[in-house]
N, C-alpha and C. Protein backbone atom coordinates (compact mmCIF):
# COMPACT_ATOMS: atom_id res chain seq x y z
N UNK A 1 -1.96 11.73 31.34
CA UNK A 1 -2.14 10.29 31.27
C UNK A 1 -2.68 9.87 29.90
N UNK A 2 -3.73 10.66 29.22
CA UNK A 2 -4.02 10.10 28.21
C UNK A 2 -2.97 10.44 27.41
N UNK A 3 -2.40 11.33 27.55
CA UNK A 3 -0.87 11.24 26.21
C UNK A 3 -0.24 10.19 26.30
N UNK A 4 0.24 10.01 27.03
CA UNK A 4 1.22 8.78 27.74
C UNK A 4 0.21 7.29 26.63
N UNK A 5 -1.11 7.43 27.08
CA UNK A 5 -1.77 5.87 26.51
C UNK A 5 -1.66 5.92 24.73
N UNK A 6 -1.75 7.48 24.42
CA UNK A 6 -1.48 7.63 22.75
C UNK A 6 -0.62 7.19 22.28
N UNK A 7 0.22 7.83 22.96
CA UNK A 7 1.57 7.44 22.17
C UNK A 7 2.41 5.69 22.67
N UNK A 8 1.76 5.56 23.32
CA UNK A 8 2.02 4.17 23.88
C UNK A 8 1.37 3.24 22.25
N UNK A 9 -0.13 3.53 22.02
CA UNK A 9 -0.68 2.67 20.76
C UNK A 9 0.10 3.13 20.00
N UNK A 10 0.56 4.03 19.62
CA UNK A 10 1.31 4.47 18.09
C UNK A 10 2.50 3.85 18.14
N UNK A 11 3.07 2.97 19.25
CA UNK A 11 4.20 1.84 19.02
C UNK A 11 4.19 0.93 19.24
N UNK A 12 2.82 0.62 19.23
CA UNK A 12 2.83 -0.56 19.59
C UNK A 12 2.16 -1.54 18.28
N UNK A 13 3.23 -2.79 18.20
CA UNK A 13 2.84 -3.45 16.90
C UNK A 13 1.57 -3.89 16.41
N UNK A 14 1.15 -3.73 15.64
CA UNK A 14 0.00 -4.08 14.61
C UNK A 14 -0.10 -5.72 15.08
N UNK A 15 0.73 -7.00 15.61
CA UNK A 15 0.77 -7.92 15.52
C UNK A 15 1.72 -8.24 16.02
N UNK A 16 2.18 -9.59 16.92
CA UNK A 16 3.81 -10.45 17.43
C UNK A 16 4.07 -11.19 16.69
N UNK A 17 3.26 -11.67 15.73
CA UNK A 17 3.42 -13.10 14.89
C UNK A 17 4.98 -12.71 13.83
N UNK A 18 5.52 -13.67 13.55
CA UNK A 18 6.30 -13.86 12.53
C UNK A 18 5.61 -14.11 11.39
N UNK A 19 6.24 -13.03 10.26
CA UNK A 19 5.78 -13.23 8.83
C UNK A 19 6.55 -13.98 7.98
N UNK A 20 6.21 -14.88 7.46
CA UNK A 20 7.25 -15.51 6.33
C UNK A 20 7.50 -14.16 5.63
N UNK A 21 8.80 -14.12 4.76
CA UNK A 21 9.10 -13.65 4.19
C UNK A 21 9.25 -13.57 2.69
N UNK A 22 8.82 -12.56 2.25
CA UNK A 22 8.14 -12.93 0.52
C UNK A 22 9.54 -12.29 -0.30
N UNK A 23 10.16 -10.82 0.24
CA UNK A 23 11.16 -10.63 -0.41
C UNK A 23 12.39 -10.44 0.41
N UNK A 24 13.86 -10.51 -0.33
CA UNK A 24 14.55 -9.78 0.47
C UNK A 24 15.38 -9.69 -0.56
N UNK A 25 15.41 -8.63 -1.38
CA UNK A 25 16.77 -8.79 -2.62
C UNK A 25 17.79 -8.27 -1.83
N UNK A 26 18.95 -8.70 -2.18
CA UNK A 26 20.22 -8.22 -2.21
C UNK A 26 20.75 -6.66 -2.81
N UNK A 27 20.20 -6.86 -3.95
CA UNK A 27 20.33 -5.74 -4.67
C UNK A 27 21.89 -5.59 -5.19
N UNK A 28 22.32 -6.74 -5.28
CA UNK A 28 23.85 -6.93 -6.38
C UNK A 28 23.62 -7.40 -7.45
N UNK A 29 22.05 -8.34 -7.64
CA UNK A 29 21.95 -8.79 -8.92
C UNK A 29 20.36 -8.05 -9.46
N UNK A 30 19.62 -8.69 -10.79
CA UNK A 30 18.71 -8.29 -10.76
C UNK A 30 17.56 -8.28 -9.94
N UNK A 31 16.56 -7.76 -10.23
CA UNK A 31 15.50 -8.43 -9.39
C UNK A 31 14.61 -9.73 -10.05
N UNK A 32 14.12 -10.66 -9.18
CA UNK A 32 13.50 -11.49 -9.50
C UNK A 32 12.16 -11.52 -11.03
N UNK A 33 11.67 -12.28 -11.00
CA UNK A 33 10.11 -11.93 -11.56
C UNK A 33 9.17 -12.01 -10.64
N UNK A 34 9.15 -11.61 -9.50
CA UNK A 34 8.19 -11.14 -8.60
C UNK A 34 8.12 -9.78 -9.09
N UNK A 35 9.05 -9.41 -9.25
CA UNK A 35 9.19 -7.84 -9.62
C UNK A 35 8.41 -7.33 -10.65
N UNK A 36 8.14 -6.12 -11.34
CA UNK A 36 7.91 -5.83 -12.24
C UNK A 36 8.24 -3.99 -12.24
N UNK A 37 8.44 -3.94 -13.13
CA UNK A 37 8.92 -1.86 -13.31
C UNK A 37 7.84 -1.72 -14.29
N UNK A 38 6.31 -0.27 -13.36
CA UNK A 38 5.76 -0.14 -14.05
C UNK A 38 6.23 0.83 -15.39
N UNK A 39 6.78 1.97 -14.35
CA UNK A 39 7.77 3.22 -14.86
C UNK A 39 8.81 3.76 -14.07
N UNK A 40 9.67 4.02 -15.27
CA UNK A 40 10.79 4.46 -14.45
C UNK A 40 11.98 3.52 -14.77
N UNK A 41 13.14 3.83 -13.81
CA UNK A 41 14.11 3.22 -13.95
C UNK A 41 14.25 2.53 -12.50
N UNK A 42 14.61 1.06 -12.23
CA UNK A 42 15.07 0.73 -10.84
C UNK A 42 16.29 0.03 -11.34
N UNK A 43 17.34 0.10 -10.79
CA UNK A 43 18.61 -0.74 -11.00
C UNK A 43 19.56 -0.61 -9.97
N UNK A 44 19.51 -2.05 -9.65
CA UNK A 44 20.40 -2.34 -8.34
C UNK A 44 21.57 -1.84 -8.92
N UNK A 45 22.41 -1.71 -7.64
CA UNK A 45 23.53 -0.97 -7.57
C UNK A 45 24.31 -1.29 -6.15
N UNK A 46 25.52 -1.76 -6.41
CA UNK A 46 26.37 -1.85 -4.87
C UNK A 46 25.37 -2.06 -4.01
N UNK A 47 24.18 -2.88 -3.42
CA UNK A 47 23.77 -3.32 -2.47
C UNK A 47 22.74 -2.64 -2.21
N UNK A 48 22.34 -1.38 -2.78
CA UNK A 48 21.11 -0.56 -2.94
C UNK A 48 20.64 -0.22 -4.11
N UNK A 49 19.25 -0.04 -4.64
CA UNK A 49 18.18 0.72 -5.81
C UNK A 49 18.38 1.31 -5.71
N UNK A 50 18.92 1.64 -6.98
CA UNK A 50 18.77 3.18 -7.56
C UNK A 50 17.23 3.38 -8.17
N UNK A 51 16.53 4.12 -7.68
CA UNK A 51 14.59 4.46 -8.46
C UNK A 51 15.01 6.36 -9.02
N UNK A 52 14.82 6.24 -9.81
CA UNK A 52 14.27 7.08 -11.06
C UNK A 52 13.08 7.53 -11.57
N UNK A 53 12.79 8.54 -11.85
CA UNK A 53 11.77 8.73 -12.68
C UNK A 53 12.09 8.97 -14.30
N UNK A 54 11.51 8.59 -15.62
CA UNK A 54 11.97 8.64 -16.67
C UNK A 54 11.21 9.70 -17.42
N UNK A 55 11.31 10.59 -18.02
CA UNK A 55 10.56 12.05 -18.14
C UNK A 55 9.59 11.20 -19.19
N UNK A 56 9.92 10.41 -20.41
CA UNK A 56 9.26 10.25 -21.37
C UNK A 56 7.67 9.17 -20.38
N UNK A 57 8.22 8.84 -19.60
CA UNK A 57 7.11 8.05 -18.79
C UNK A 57 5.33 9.10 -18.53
N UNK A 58 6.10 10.14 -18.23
CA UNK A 58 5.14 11.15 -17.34
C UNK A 58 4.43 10.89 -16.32
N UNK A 59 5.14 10.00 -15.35
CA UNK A 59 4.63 8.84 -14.43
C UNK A 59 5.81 9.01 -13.11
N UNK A 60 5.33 9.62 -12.04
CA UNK A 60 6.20 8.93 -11.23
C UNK A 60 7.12 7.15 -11.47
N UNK A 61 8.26 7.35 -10.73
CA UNK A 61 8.78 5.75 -11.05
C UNK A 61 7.93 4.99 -10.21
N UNK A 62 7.54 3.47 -10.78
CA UNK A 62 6.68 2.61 -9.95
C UNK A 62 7.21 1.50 -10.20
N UNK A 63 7.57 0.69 -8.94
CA UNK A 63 7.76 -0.97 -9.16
C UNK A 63 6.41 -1.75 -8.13
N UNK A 64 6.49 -2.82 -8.80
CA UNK A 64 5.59 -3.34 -8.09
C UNK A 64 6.25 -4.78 -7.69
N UNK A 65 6.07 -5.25 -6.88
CA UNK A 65 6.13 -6.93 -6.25
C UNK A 65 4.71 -7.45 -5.88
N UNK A 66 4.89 -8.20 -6.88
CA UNK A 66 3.33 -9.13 -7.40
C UNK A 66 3.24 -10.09 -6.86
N UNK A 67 3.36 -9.75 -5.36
CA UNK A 67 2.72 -10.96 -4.23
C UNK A 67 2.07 -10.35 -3.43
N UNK A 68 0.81 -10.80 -3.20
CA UNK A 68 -0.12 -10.38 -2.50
C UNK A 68 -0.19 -11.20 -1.10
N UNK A 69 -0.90 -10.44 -0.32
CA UNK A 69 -0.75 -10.10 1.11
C UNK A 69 -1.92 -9.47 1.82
N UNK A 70 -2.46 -9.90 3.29
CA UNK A 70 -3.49 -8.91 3.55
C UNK A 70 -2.87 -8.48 4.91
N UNK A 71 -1.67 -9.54 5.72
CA UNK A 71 -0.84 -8.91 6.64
C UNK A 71 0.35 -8.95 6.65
N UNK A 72 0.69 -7.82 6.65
CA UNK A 72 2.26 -7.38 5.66
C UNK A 72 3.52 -5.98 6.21
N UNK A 73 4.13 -6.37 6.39
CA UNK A 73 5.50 -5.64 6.54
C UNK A 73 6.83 -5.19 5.90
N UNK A 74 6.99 -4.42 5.66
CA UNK A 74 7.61 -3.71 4.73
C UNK A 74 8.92 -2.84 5.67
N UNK A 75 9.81 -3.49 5.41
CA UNK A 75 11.47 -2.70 6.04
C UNK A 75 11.94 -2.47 5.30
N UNK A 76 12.73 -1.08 5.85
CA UNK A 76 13.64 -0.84 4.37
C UNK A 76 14.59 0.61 4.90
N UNK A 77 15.46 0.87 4.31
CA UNK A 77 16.40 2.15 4.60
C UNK A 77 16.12 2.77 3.16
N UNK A 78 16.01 4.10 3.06
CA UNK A 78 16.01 4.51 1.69
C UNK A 78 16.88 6.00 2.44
N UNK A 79 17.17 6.46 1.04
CA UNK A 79 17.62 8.09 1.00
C UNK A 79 17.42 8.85 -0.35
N UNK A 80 16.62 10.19 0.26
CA UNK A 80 16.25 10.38 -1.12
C UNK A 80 17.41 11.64 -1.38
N UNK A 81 17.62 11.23 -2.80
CA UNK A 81 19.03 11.49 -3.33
C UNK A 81 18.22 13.12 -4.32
N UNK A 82 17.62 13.72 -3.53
CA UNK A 82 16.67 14.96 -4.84
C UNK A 82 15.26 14.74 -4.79
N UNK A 83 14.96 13.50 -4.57
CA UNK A 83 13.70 12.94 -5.12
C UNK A 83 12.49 13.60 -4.10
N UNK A 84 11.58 14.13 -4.76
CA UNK A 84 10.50 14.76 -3.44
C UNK A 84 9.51 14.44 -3.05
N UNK A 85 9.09 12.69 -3.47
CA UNK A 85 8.58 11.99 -2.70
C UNK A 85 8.92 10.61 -2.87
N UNK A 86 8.71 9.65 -1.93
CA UNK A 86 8.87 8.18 -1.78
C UNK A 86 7.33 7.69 -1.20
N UNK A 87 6.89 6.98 -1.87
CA UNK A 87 5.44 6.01 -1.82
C UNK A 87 5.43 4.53 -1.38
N UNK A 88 5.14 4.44 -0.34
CA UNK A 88 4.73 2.53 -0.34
C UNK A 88 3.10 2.52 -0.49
N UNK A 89 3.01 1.54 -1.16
CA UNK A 89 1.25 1.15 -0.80
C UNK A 89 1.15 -0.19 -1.65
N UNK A 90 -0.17 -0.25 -1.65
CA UNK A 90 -0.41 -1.83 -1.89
C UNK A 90 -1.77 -1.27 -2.72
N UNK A 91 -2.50 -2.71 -4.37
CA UNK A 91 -3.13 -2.58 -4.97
C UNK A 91 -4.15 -3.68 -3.96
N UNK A 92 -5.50 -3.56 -4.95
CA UNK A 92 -5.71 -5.08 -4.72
C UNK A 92 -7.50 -4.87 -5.54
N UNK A 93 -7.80 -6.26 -5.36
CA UNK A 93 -9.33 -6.13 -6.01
C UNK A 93 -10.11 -5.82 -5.41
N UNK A 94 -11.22 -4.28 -6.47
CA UNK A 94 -12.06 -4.00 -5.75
C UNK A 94 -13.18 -4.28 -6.71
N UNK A 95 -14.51 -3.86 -5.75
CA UNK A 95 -16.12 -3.77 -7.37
C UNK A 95 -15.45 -3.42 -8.09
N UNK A 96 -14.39 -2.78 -8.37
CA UNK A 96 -14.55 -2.07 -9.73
C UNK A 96 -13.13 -1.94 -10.31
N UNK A 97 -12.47 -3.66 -10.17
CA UNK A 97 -11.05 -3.99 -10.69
C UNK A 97 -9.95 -3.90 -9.92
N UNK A 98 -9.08 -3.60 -10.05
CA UNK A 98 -7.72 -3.61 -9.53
C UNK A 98 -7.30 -1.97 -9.23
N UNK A 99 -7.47 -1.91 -8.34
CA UNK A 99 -7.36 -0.71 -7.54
C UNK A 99 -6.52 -0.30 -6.78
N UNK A 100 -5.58 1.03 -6.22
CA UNK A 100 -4.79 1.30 -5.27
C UNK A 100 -5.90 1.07 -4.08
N UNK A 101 -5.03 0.64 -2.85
CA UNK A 101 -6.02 0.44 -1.59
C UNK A 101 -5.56 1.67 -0.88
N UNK A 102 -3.74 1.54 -0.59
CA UNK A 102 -3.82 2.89 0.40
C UNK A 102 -2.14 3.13 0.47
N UNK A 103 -1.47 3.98 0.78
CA UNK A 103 -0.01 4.14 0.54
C UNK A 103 0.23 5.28 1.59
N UNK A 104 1.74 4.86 2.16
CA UNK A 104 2.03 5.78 3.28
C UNK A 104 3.08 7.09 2.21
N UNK A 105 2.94 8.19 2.52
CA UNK A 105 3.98 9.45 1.58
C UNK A 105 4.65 9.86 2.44
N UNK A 106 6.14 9.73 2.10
CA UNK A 106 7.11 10.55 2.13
C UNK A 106 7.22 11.58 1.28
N UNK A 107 7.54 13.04 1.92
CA UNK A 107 8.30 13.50 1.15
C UNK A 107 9.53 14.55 2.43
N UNK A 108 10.49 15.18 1.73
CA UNK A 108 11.17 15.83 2.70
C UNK A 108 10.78 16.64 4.23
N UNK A 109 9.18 17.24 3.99
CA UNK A 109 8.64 17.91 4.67
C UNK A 109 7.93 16.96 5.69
N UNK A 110 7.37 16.43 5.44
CA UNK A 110 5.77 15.42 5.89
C UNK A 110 6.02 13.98 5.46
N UNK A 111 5.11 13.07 6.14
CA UNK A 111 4.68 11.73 6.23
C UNK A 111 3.16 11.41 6.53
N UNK A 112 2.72 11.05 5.81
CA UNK A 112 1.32 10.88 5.73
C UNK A 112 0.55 9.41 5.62
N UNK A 113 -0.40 9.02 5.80
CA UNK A 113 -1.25 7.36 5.79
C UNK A 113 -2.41 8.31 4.74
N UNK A 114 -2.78 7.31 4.00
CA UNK A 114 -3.86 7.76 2.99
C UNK A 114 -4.38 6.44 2.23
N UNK A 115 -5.60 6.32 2.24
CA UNK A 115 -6.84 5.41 1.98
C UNK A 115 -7.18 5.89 0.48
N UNK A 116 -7.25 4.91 -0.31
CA UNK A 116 -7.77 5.08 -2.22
C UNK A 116 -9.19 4.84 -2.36
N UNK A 117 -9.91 4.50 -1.48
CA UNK A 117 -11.41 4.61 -1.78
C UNK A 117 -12.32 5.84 -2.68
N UNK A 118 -11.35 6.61 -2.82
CA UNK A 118 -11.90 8.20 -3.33
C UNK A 118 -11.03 8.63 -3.89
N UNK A 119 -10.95 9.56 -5.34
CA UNK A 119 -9.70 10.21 -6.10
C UNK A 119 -10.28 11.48 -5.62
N UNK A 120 -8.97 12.33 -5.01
CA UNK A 120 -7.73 11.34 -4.76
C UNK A 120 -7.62 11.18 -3.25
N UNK A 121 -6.94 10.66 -3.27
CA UNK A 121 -6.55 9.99 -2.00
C UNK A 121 -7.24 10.72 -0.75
N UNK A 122 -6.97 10.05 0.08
CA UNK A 122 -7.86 10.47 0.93
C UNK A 122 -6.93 10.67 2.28
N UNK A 123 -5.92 11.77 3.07
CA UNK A 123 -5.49 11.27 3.89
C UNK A 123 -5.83 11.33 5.35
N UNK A 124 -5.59 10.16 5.68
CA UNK A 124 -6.06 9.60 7.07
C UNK A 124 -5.04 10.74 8.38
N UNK A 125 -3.84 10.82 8.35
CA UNK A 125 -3.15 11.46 9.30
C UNK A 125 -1.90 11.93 9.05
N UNK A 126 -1.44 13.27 9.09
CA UNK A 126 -0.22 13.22 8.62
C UNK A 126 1.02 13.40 10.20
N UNK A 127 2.02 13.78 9.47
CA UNK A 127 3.18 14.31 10.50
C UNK A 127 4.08 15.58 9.74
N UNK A 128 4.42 16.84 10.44
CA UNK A 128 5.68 17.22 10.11
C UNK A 128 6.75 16.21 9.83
N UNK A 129 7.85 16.53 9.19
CA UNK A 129 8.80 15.85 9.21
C UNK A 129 10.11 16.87 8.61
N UNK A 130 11.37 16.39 8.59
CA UNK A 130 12.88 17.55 8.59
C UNK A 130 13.79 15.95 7.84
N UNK A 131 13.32 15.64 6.27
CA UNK A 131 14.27 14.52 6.16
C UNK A 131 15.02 14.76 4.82
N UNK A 132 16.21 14.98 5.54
CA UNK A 132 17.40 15.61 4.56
C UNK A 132 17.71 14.85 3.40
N UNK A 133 18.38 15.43 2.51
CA UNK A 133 18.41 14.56 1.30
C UNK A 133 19.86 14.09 1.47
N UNK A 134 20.04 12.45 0.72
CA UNK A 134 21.59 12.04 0.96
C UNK A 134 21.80 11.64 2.13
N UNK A 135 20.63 11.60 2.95
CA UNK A 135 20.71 10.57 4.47
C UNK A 135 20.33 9.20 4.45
N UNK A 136 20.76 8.08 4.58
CA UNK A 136 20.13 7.38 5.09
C UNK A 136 18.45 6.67 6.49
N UNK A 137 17.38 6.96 5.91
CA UNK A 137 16.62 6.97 6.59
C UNK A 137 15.50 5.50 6.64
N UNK A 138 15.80 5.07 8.47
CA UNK A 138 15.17 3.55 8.57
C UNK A 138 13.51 3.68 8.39
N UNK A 139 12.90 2.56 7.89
CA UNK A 139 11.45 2.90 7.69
C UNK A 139 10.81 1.45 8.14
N UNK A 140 9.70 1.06 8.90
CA UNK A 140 9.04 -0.15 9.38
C UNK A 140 7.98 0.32 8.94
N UNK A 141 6.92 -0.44 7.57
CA UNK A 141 5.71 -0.32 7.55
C UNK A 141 4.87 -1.15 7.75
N UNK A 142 3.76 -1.53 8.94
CA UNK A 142 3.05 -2.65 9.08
C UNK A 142 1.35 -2.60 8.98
N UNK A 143 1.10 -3.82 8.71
CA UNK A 143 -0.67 -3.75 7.48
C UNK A 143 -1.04 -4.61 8.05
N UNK A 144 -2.27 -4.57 8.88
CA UNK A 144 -3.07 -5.71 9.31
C UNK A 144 -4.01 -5.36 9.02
N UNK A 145 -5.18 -5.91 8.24
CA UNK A 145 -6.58 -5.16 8.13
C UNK A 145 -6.33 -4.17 7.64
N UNK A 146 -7.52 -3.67 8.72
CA UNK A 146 -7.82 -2.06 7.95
C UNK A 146 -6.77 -1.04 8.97
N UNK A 147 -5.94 -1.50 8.94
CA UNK A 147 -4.83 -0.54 10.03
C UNK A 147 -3.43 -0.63 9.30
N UNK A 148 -2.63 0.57 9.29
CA UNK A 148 -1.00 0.29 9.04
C UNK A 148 -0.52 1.54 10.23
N UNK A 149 0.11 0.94 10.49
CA UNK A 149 1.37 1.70 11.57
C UNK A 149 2.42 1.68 10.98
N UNK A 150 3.39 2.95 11.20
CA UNK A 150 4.90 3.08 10.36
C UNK A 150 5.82 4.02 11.30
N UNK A 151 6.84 3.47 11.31
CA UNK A 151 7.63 3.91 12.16
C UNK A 151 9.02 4.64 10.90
N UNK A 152 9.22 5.69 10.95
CA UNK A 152 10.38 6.78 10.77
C UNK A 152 11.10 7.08 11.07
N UNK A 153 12.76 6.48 11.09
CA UNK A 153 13.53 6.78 12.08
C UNK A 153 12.43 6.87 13.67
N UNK A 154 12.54 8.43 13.94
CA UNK A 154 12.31 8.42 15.75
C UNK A 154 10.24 8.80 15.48
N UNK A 155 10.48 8.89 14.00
CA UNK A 155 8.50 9.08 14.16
C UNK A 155 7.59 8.05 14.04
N UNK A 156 6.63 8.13 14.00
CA UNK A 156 5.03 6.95 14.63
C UNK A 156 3.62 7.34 14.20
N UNK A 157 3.40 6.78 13.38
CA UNK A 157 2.43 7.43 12.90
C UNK A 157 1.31 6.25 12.46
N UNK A 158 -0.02 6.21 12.67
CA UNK A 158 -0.49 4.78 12.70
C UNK A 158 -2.54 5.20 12.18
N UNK A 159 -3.21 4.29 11.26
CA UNK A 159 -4.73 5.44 11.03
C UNK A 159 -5.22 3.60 10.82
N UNK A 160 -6.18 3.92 10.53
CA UNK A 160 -7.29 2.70 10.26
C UNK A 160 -8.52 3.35 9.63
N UNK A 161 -8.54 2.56 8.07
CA UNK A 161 -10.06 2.74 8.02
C UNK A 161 -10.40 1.58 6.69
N UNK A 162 -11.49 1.27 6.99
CA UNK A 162 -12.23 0.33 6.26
C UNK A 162 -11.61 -0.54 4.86
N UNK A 163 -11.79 0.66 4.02
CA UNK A 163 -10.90 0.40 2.68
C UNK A 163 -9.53 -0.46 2.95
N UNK A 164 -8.88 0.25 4.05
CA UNK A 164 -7.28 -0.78 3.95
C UNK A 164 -7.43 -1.96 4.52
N UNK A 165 -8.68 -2.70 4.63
CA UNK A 165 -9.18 -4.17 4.62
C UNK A 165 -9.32 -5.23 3.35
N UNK A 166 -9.14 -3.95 2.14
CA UNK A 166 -9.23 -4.29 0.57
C UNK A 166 -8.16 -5.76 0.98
N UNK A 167 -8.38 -7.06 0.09
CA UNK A 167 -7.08 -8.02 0.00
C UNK A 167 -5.91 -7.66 -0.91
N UNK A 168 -4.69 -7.28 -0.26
CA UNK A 168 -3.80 -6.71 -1.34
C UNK A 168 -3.31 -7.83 -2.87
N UNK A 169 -3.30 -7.64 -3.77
CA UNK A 169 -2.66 -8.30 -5.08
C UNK A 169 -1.31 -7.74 -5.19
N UNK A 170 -0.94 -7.16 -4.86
CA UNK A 170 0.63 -6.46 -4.86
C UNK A 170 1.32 -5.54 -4.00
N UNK A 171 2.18 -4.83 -3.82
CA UNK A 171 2.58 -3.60 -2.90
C UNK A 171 3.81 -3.12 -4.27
N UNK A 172 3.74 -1.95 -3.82
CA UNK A 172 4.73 -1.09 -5.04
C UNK A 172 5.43 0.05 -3.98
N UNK A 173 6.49 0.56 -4.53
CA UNK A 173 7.26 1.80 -4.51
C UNK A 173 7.40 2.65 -5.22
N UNK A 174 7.35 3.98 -4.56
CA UNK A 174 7.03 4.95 -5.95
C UNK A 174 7.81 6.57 -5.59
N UNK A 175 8.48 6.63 -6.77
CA UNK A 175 9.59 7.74 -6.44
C UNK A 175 9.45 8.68 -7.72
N UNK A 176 8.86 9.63 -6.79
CA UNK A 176 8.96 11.19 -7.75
C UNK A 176 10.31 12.15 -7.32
N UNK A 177 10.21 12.88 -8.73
CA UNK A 177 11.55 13.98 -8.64
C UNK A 177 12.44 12.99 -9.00
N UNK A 178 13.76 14.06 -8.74
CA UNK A 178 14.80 13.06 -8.97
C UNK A 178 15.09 12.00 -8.79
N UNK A 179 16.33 11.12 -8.27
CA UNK A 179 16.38 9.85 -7.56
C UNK A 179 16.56 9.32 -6.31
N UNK A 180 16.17 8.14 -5.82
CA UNK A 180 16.11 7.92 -4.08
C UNK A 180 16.70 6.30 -4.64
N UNK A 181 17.39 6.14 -3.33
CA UNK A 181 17.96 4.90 -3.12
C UNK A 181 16.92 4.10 -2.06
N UNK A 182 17.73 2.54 -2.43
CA UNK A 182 17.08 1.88 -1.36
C UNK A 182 17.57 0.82 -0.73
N UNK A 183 17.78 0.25 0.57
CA UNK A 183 18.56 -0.79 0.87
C UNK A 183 17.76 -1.94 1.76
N UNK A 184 18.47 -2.89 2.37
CA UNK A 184 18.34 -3.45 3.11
C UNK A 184 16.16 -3.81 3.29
N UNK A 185 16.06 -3.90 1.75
CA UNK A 185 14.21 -3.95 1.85
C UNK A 185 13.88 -5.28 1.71
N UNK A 186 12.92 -5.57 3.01
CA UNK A 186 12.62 -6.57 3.75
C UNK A 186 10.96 -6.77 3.71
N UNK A 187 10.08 -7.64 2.47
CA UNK A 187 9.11 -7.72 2.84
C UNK A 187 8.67 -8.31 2.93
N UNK A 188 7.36 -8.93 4.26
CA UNK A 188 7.06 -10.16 5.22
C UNK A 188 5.70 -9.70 4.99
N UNK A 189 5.08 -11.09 4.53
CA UNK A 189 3.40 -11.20 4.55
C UNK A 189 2.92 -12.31 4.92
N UNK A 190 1.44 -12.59 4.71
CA UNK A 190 0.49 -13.60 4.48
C UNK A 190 -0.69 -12.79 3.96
N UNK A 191 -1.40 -14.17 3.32
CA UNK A 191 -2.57 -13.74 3.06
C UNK A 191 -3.58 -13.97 4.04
């Protein structure tokens, strides 16, 4: 019985409300100036991002969308094309400036929730994971407070702690190794 009530919270939404919606590129033309490329290469392509890493960078690739948010949702299909990890997370102001708050990791093996209060990261919970390269794979990430829940194709994975109460100033994507695509990315906030 108590399994049954676990896994019952780990799907169950962060929130029912409807989020306005802050982005939804197409990805046939450029991206807006919401956008910004910290490093790296992003360039739409036939209806999906192409993300890159650029060696002279020495930086994972990073984009950021410079709208801030403190309850926020993040959809999206990606496939990583080589690449051996994919990053969502969100910045925002702390005592001590503009700070990462907390970012969920992909990589082929694992999926993880992790809190920036501490270098480095700090992670809250992970998962096995088996995610092939050159697949298309669906991703739901949702931020209320100090909580995000994310759904993986068929996985669920959900942590809470203090720090991810930070007010976000941005959310970014971030692709190490080779390159990962991205489609159909859908992101819904408020402050």
């Amino acid at each position: 019985m108590k399994l049954v009530l676990l896994l019952a919270c780990l799907v169950t939404p962060l929130f029912a409300e409807k989020l306005p919606v802050l982005a939804a590129p197409d990805f046939k033309s450029p991206l807006d100036e919401t956008w910004k490329i910290a490093h790296g290469s992003y360039e739409p392509k036939d209806g999906a991002l192409v993300c890159a890493e650029k060696s002279e960078n020495k930086h994972v690739a990073v984009l950021w969308h410079q709208v801030g948010w403190n309850t926020g949702v993040i959809e999206m299909e990606f496939r990583l094309d080589g690449s051996k990890t994919l990053i969502l997370g969100c910045d925002g102001n702390t005592s001590a400036g503009l700070k990462h708050v907390g970012r969920f990791v992909v990589t082929p093996q694992q999926i993880s929730i992790a809190e920036d209060s501490v270098k480095p990261s700090h992670t809250l919970t992970k998962l096995p994971a088996d995610l092939k390269s050159g697949v298309w794979h669906k991703l739901r990430l949702e931020w209320n407070g100090d909580q995000i829940a994310i759904k993986l194709n068929d996985l669920t994975l959900q942590a809470q702690h203090a720090f991810l109460a930070t007010p976000k100033t941005r959310s970014w994507i971030a692709v190490g190794g080779q390159t990962a695509s991205i489609r159909s990315l859908k992101i819904s906030g408020k402050l």
